[in-house]
PDB file of N, CA and C in Angstrom:
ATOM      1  N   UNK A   1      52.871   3.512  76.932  1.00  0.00           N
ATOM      2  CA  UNK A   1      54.100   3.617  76.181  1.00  0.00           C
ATOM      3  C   UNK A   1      53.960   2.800  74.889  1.00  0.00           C
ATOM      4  N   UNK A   2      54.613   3.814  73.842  1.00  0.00           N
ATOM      5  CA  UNK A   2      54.362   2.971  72.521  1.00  0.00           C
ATOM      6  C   UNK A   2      55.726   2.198  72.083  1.00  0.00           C
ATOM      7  N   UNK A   3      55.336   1.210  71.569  1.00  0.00           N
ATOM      8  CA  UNK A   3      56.690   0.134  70.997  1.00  0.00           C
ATOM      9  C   UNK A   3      57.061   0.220  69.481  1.00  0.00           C
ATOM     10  N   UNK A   4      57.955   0.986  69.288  1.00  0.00           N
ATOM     11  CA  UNK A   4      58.209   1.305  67.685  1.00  0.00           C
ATOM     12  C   UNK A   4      59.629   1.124  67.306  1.00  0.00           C
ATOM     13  N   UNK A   5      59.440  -0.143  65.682  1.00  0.00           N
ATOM     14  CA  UNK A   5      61.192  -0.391  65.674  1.00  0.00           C
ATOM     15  C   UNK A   5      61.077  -0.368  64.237  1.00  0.00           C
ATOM     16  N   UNK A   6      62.245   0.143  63.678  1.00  0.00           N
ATOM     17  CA  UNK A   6      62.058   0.287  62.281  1.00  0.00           C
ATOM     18  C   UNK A   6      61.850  -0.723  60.796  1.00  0.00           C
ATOM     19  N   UNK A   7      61.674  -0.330  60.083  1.00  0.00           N
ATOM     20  CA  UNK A   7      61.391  -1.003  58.807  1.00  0.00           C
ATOM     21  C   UNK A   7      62.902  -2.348  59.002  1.00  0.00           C
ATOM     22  N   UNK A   8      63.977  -1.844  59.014  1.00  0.00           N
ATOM     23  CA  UNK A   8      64.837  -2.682  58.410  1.00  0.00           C
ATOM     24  C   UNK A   8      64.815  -3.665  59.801  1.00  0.00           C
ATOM     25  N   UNK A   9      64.716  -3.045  61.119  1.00  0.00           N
ATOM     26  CA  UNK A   9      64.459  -3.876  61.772  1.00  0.00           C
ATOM     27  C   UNK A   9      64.015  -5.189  61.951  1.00  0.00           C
ATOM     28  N   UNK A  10      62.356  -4.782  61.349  1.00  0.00           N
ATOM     29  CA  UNK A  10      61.511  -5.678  60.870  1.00  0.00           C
ATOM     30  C   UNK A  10      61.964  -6.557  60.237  1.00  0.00           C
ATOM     31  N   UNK A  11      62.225  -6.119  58.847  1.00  0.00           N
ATOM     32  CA  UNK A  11      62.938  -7.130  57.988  1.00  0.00           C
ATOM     33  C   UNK A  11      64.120  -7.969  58.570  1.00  0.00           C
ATOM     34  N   UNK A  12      64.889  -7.664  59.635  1.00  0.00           N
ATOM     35  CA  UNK A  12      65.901  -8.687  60.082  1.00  0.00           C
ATOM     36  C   UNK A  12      65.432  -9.503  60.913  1.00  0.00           C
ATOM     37  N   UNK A  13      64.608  -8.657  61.832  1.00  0.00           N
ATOM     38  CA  UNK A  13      64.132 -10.310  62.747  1.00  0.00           C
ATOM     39  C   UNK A  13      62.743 -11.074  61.841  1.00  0.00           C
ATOM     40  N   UNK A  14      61.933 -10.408  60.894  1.00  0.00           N
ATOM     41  CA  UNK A  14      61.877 -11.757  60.170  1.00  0.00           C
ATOM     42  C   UNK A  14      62.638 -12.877  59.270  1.00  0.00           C
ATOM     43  N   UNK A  15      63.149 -12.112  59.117  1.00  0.00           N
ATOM     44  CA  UNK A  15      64.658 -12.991  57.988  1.00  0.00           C
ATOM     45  C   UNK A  15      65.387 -14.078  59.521  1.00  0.00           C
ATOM     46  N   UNK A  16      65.327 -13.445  60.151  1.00  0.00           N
ATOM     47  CA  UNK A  16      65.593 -14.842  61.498  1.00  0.00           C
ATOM     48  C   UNK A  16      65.122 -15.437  61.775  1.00  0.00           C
ATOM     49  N   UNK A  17      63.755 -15.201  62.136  1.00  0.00           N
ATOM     50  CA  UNK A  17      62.166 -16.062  62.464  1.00  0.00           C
ATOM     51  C   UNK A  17      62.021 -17.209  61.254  1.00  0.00           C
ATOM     52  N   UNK A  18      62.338 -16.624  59.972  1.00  0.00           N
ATOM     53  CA  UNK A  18      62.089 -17.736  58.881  1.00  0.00           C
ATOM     54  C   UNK A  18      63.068 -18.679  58.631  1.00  0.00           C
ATOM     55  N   UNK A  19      64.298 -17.884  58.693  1.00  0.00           N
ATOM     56  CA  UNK A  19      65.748 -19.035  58.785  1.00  0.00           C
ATOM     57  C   UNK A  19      65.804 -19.649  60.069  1.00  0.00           C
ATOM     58  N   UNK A  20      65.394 -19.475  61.035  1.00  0.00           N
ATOM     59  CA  UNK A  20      65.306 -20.616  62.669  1.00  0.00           C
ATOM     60  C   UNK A  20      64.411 -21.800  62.066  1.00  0.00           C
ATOM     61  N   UNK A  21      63.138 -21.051  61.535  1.00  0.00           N
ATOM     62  CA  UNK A  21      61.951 -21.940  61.559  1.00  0.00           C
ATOM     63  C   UNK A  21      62.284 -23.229  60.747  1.00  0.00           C
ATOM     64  N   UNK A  22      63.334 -22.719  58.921  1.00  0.00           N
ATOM     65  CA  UNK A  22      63.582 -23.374  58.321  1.00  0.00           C
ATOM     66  C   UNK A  22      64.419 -25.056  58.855  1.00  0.00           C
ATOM     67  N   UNK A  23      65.408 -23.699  59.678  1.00  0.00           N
ATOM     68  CA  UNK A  23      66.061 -25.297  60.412  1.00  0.00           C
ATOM     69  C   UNK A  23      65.228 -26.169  60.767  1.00  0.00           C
ATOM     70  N   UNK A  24      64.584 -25.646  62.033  1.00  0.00           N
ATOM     71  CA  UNK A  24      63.897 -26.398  63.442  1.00  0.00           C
ATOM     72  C   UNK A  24      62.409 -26.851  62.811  1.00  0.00           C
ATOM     73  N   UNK A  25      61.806 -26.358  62.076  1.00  0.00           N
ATOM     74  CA  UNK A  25      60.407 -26.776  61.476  1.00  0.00           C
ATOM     75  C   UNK A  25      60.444 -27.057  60.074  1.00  0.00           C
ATOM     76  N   UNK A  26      61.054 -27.481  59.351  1.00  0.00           N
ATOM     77  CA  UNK A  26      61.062 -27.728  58.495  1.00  0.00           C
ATOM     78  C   UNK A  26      59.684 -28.819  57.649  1.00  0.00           C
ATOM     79  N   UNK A  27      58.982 -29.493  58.192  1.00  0.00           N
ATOM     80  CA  UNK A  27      57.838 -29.795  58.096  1.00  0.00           C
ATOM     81  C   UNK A  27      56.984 -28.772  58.058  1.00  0.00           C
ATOM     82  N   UNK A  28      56.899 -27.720  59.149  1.00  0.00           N
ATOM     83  CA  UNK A  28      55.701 -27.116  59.036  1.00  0.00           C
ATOM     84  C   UNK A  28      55.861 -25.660  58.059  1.00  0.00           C
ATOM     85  N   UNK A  29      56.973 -25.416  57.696  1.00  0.00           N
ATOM     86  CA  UNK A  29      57.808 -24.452  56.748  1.00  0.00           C
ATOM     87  C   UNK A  29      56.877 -25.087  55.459  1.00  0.00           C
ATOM     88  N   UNK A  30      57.419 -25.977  55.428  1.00  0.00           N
ATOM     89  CA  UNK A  30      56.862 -26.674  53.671  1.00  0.00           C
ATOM     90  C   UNK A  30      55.195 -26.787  53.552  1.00  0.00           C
ATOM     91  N   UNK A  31      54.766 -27.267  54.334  1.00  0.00           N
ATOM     92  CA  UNK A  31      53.152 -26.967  54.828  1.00  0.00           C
ATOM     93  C   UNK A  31      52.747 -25.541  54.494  1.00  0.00           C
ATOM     94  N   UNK A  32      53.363 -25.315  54.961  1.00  0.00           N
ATOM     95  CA  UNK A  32      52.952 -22.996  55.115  1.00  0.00           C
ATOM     96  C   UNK A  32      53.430 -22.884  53.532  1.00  0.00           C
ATOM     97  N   UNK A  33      54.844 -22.803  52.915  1.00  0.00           N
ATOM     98  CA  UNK A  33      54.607 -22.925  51.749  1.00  0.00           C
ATOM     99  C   UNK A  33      53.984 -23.790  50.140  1.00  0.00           C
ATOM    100  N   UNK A  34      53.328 -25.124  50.744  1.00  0.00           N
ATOM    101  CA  UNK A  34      52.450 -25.334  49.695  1.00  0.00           C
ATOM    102  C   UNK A  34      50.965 -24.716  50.006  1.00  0.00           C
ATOM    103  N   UNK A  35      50.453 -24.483  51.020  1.00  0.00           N
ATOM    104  CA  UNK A  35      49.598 -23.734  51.465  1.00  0.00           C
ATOM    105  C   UNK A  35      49.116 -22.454  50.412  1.00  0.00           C
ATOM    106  N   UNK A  36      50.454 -21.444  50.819  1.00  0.00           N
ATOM    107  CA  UNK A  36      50.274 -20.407  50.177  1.00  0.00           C
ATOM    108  C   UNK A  36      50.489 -20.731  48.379  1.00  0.00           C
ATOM    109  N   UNK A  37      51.164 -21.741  48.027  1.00  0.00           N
ATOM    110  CA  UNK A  37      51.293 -22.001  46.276  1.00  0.00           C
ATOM    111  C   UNK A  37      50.235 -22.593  45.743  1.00  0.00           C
ATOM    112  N   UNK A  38      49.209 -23.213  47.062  1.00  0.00           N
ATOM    113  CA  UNK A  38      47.856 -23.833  46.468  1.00  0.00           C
ATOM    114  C   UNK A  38      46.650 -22.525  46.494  1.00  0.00           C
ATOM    115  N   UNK A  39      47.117 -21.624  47.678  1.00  0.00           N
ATOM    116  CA  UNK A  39      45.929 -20.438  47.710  1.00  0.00           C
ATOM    117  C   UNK A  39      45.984 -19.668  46.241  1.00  0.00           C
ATOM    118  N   UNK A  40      47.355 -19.279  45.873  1.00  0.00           N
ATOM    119  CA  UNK A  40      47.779 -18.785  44.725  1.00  0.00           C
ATOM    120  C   UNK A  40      47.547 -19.078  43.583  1.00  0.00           C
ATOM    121  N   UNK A  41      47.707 -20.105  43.036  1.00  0.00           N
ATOM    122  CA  UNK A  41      46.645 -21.231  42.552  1.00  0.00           C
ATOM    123  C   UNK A  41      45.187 -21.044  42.208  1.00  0.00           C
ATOM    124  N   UNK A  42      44.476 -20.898  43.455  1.00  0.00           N
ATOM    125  CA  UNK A  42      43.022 -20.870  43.068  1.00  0.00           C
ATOM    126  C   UNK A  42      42.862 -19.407  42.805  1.00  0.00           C
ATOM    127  N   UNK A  43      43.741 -18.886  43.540  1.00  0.00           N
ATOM    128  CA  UNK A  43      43.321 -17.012  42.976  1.00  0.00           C
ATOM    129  C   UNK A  43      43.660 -16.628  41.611  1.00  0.00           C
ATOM    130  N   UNK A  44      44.706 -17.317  40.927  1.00  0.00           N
ATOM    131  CA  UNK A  44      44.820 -17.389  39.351  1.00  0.00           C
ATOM    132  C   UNK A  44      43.758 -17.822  39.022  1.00  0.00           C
ATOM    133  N   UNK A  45      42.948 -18.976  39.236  1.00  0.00           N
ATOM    134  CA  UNK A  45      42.032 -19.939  38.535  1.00  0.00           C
ATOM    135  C   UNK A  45      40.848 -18.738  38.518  1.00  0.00           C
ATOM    136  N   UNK A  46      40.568 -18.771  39.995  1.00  0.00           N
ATOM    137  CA  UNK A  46      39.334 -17.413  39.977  1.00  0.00           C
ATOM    138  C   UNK A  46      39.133 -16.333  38.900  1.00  0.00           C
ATOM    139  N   UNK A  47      40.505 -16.061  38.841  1.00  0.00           N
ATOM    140  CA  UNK A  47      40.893 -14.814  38.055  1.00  0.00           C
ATOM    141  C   UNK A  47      40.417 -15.067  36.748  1.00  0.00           C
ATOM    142  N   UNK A  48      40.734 -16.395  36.174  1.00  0.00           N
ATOM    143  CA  UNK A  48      41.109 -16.278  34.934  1.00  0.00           C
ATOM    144  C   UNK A  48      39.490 -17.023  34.751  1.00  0.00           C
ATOM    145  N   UNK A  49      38.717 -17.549  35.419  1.00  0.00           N
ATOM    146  CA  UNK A  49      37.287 -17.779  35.364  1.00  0.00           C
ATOM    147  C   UNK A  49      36.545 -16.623  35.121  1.00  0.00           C
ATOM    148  N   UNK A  50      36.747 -15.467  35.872  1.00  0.00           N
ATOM    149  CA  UNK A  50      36.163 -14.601  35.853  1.00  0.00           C
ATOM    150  C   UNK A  50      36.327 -13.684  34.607  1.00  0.00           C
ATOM    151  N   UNK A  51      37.072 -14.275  33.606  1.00  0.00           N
ATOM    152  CA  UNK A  51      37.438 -13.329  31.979  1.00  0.00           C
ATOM    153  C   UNK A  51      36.652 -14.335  31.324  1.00  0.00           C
ATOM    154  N   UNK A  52      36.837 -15.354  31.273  1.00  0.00           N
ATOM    155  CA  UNK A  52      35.752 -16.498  30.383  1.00  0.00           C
ATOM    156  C   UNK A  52      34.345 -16.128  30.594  1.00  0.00           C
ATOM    157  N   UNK A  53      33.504 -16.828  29.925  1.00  0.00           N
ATOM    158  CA  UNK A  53      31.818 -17.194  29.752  1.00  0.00           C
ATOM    159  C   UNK A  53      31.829 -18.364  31.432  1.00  0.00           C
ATOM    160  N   UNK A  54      30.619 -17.923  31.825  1.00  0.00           N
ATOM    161  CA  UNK A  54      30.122 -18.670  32.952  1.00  0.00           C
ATOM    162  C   UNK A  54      29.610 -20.129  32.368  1.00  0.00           C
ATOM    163  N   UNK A  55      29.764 -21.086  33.146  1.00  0.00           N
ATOM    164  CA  UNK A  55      29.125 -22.546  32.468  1.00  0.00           C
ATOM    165  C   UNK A  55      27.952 -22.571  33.585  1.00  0.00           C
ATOM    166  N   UNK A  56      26.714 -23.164  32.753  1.00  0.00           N
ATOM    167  CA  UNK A  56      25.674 -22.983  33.625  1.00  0.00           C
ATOM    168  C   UNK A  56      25.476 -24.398  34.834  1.00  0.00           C
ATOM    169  N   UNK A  57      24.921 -24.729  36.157  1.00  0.00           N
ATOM    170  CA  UNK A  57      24.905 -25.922  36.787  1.00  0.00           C
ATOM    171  C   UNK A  57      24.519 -26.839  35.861  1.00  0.00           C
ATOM    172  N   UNK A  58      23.536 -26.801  35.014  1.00  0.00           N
ATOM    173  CA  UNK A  58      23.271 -27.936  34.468  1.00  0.00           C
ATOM    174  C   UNK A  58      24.352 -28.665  33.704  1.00  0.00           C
ATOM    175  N   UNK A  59      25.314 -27.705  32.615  1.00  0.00           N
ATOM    176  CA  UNK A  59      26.074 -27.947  32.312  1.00  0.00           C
ATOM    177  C   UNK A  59      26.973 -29.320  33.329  1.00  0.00           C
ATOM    178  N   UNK A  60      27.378 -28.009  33.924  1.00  0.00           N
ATOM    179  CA  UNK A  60      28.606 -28.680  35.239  1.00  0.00           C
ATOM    180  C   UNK A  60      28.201 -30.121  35.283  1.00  0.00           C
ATOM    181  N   UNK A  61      26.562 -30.442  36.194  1.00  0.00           N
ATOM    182  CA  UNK A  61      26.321 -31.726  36.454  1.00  0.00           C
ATOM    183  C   UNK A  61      26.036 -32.542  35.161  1.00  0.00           C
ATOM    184  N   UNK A  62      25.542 -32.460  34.368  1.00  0.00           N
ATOM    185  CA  UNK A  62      25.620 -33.106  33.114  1.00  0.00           C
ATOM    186  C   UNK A  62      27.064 -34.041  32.699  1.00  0.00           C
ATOM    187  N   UNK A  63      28.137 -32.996  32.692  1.00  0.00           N
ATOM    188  CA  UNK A  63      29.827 -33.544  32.905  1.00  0.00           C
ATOM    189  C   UNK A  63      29.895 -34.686  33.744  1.00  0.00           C
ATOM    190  N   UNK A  64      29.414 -34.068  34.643  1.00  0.00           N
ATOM    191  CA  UNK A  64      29.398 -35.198  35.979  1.00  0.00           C
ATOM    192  C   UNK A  64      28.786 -36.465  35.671  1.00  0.00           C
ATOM    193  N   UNK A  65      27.813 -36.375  35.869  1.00  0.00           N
ATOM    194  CA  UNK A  65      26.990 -37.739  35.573  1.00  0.00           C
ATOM    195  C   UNK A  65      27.690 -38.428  34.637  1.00  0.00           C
ATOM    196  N   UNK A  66      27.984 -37.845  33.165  1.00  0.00           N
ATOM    197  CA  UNK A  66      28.654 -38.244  32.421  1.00  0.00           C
ATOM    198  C   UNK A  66      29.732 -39.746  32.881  1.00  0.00           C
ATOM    199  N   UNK A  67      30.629 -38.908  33.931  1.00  0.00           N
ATOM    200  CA  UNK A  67      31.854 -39.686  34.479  1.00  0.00           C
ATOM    201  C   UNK A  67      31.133 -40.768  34.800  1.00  0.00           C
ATOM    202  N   UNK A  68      30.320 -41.236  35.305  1.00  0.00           N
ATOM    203  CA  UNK A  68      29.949 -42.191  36.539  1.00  0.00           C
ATOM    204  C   UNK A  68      30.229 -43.083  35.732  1.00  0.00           C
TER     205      UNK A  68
END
């Protein structure tokens, strides 16, 4: 037997799942969302690396050493 419930369905019991969680987890809510604003983050960065000129390792470590 198959288990099938509709679209808006869906959308209401997650809209519950996330407003319970908000109450009752509120630590791990904020976790899950800097999570996803830091993944987001590097997928811009990626992105926008990947339109620029590549810097070669030597480069990179050269910088580096620099700091010390």
């Amino acid at each position: 037997m198959e288990l099938s419930i509709s679209d808006e369905k869906t959308k209401e019991l997650l809209t519950e799942v996330i407003i319970e969680m908000a109450r009752s987890k509120r630590g791990v809510l904020r976790e899950i969302m800097l999570e996803a604003l830091e993944e987001v983050g590097l997928a811009n960065a990626i992105a926008k690396g990947r339109k620029d000129a590549f810097v070669s390792e030597e480069e990179i470590f050269s910088i580096l050493d620099n700091k010390k």
